[in-house]
PDB file of N, CA and C in Angstrom:
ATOM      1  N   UNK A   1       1.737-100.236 -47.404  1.00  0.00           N
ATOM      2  CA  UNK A   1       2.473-100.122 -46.164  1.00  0.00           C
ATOM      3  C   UNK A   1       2.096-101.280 -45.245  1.00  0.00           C
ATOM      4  N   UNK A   2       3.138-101.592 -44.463  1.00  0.00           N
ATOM      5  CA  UNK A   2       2.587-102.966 -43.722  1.00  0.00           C
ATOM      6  C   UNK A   2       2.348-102.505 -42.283  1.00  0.00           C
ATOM      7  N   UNK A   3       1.701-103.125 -42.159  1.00  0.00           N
ATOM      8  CA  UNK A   3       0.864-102.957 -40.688  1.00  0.00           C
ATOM      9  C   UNK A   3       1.523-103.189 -39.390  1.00  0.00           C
ATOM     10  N   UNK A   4       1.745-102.599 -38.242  1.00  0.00           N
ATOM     11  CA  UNK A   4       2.896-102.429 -37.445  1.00  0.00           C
ATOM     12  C   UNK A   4       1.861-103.200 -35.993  1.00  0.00           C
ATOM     13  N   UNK A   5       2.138-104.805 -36.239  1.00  0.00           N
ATOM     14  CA  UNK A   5       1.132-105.414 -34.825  1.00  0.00           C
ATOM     15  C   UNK A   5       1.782-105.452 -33.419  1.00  0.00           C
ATOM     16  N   UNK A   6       1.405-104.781 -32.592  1.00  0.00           N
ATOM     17  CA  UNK A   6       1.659-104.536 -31.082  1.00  0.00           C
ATOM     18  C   UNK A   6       1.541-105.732 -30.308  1.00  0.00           C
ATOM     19  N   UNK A   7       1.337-106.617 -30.654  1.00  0.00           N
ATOM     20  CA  UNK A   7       0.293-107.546 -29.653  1.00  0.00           C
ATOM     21  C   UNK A   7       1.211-108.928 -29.559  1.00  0.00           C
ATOM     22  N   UNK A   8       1.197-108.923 -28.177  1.00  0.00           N
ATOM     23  CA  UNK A   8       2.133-110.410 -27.170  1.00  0.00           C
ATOM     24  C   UNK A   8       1.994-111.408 -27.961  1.00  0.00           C
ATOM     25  N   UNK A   9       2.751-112.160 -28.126  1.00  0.00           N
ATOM     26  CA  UNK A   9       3.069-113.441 -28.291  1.00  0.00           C
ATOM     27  C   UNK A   9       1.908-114.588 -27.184  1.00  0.00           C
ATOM     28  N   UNK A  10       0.794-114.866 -27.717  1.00  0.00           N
ATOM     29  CA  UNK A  10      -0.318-115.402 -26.184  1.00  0.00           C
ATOM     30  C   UNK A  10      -0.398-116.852 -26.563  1.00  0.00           C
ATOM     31  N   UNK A  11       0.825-117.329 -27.133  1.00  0.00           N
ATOM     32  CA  UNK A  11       0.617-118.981 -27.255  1.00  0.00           C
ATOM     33  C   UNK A  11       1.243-119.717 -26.158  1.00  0.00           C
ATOM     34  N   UNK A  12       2.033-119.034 -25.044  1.00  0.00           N
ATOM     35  CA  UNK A  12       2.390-119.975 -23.280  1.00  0.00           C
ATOM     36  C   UNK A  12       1.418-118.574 -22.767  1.00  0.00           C
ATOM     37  N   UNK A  13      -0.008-118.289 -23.400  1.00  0.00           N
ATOM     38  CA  UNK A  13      -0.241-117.557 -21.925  1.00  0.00           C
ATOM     39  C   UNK A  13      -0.516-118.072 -20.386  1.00  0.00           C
ATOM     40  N   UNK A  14      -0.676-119.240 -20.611  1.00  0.00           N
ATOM     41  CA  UNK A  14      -1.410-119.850 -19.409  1.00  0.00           C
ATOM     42  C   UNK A  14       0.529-120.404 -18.197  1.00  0.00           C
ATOM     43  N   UNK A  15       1.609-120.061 -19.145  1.00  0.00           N
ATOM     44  CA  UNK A  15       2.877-120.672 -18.649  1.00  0.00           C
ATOM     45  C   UNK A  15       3.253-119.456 -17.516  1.00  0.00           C
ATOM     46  N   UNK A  16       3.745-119.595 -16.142  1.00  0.00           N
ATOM     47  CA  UNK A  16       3.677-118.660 -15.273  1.00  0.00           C
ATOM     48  C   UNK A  16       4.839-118.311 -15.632  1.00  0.00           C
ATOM     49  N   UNK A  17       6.002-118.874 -16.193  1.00  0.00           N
ATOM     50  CA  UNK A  17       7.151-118.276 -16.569  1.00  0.00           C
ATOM     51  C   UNK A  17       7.336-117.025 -17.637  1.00  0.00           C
ATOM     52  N   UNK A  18       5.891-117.041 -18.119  1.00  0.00           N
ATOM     53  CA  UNK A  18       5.582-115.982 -19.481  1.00  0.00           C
ATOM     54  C   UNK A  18       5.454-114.798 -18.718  1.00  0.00           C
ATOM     55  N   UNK A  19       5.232-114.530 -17.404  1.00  0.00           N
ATOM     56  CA  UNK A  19       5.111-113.623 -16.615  1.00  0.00           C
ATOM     57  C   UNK A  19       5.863-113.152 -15.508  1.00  0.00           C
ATOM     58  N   UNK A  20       6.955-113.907 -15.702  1.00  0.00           N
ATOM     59  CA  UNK A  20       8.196-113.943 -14.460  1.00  0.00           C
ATOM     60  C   UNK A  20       8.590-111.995 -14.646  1.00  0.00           C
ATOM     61  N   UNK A  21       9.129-111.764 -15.539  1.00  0.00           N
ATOM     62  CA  UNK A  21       9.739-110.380 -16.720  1.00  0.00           C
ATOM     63  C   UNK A  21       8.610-108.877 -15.706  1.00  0.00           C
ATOM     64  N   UNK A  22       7.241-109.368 -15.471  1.00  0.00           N
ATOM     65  CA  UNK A  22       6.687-108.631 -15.104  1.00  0.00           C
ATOM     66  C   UNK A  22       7.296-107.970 -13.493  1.00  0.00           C
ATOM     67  N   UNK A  23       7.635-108.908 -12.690  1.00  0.00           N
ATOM     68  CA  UNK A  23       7.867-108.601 -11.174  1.00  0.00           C
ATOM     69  C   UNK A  23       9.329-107.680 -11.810  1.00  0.00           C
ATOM     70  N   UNK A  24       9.902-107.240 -12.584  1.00  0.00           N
ATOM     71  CA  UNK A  24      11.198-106.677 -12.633  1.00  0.00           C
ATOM     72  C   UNK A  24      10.985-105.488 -13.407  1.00  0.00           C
ATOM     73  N   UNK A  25       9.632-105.011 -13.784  1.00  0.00           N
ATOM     74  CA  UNK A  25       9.283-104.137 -14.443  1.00  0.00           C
ATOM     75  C   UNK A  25       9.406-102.452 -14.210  1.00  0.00           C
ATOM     76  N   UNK A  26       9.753-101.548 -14.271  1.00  0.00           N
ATOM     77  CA  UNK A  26       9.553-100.183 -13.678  1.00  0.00           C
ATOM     78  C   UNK A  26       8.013-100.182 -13.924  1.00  0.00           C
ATOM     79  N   UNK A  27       7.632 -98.917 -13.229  1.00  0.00           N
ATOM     80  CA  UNK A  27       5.909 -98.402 -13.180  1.00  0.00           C
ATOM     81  C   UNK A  27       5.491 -98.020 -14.873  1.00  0.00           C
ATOM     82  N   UNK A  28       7.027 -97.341 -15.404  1.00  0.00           N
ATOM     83  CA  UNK A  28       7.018 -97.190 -16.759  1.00  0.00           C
ATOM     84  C   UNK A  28       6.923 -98.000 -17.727  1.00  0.00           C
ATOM     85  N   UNK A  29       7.718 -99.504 -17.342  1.00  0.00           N
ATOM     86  CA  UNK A  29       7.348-100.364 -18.098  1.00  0.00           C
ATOM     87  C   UNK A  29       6.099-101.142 -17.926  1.00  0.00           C
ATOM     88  N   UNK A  30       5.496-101.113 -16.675  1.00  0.00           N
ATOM     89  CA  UNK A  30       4.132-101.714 -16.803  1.00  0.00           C
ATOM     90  C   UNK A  30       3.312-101.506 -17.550  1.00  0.00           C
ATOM     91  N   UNK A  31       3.115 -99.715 -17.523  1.00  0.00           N
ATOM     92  CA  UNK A  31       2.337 -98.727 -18.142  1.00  0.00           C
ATOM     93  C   UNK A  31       2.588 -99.135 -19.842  1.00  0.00           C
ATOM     94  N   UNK A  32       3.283 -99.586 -19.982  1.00  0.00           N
ATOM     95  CA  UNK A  32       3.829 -99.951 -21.238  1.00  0.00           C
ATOM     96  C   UNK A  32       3.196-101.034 -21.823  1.00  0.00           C
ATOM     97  N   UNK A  33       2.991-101.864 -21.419  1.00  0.00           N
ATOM     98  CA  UNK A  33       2.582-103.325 -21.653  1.00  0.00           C
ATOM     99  C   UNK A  33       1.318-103.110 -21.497  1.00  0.00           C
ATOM    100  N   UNK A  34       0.590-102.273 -20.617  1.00  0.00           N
ATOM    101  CA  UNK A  34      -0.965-101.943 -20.461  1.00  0.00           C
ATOM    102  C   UNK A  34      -1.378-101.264 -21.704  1.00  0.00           C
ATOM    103  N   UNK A  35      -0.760 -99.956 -21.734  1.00  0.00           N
ATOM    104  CA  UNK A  35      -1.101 -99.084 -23.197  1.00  0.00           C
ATOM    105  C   UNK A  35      -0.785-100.262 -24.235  1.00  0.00           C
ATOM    106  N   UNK A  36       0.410-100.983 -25.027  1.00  0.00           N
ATOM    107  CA  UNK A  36       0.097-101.168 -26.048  1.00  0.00           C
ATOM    108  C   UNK A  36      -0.875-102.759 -26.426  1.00  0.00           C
ATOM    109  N   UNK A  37      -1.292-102.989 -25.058  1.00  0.00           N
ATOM    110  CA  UNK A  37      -2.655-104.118 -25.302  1.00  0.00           C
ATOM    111  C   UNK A  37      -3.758-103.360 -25.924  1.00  0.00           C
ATOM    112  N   UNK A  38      -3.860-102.175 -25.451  1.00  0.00           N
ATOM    113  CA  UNK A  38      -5.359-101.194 -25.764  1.00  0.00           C
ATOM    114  C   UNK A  38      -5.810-101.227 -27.275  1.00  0.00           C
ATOM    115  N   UNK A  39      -6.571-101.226 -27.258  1.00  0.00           N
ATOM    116  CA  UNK A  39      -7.483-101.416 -28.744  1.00  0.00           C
ATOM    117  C   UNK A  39      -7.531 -99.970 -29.214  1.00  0.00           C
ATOM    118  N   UNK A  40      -7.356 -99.041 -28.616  1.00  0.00           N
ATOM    119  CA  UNK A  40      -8.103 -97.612 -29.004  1.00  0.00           C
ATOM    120  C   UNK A  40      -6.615 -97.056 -29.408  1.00  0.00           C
ATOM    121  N   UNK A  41      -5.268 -97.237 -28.180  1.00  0.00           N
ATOM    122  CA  UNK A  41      -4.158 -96.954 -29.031  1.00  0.00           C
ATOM    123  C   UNK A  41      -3.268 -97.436 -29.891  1.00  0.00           C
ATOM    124  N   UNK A  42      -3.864 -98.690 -30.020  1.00  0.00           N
ATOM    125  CA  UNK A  42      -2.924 -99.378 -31.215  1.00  0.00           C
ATOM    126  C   UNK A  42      -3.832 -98.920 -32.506  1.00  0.00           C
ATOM    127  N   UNK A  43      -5.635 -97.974 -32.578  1.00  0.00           N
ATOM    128  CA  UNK A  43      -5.901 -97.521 -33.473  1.00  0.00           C
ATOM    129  C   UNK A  43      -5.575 -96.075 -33.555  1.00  0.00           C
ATOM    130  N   UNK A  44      -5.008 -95.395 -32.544  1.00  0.00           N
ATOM    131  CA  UNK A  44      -4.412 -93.964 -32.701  1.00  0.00           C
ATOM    132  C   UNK A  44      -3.296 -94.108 -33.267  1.00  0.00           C
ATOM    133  N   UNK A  45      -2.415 -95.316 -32.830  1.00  0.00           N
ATOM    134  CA  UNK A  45      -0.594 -95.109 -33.580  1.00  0.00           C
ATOM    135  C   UNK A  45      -0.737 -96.098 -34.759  1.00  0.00           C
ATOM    136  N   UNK A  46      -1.701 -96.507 -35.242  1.00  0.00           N
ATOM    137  CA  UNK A  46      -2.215 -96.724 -36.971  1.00  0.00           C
ATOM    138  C   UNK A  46      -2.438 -95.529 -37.607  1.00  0.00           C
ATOM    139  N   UNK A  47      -2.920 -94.524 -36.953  1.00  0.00           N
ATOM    140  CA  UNK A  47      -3.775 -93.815 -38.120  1.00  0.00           C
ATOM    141  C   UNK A  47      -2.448 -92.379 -37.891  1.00  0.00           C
ATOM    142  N   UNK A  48      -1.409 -92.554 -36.749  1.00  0.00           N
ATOM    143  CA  UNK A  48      -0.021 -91.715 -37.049  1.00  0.00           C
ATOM    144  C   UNK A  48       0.550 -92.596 -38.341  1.00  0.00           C
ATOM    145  N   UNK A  49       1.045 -93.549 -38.051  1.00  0.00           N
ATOM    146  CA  UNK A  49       1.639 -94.301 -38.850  1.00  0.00           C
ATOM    147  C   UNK A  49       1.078 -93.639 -40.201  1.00  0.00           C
ATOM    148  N   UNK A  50       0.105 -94.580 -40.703  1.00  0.00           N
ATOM    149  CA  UNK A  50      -0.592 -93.914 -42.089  1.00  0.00           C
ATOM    150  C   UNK A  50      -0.790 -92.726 -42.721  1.00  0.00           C
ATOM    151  N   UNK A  51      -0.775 -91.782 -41.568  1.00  0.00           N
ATOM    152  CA  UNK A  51      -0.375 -89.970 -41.500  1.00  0.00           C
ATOM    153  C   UNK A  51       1.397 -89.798 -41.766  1.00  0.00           C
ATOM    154  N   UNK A  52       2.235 -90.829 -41.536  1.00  0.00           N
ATOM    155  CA  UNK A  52       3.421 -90.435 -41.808  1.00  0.00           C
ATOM    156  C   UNK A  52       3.791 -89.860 -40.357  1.00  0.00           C
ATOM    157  N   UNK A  53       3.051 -89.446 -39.285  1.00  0.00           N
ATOM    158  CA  UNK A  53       3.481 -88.930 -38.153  1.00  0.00           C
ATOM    159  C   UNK A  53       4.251 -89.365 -36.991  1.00  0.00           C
ATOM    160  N   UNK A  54       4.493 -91.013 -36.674  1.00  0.00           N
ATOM    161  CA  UNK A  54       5.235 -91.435 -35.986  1.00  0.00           C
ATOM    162  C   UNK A  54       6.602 -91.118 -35.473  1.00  0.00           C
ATOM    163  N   UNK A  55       7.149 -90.654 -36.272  1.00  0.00           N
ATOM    164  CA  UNK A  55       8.489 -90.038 -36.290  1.00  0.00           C
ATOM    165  C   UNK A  55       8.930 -88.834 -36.354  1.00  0.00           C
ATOM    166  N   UNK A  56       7.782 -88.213 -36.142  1.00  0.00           N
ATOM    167  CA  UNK A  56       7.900 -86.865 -35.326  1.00  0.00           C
ATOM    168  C   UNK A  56       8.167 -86.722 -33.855  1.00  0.00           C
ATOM    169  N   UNK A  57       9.087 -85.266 -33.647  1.00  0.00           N
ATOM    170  CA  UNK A  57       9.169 -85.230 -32.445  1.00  0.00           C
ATOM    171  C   UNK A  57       8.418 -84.610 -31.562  1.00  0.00           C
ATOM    172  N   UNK A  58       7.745 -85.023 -30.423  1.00  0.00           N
ATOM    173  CA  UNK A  58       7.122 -84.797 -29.522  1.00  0.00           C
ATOM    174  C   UNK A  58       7.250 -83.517 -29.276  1.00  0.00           C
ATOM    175  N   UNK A  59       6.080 -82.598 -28.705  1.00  0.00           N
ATOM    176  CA  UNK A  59       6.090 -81.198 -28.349  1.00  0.00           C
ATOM    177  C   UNK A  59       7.033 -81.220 -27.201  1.00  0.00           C
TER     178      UNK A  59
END
C-alpha cells in the first residue's frame, strides 16, 4: 500500500507569496493546515489507513 504524504510543498518557503492563500482562510481551514503539519496525526491517519478505517463514517 502506498503511503498517503500530508506535507506542503516547502521548496518557496521563504517566498511571501507561498503564504498570501493564508489571509483568505476560514478558522476551519487554518485548523486544517495546523493539524495536518502534526507529526502525531499524520501517525494516527497512517495507522487508520493501514486498518482500512479511513473511509468510514464518522460517529
Amino acid at each position: 500500500m502506498r503511503r498517503r504524504v500530508m506535507k506542503p510543498d516547502t521548496s518557496r518557503w521563504r517566498e511571501d507569496a507561498s503564504y498570501v492563500y493564508f489571509d483568505t482562510l476560514s478558522v476551519e481551514g487554518l485548523a486544517w493546515e495546523c493539524l495536518r503539519r502534526d507529526e502525531t496525526y499524520q501517525e494516527h491517519y497512517q495507522s487508520l489507513v493501514k486498518a482500512g478505517s479511513d473511509a468510514d463514517p464518522l460517529p
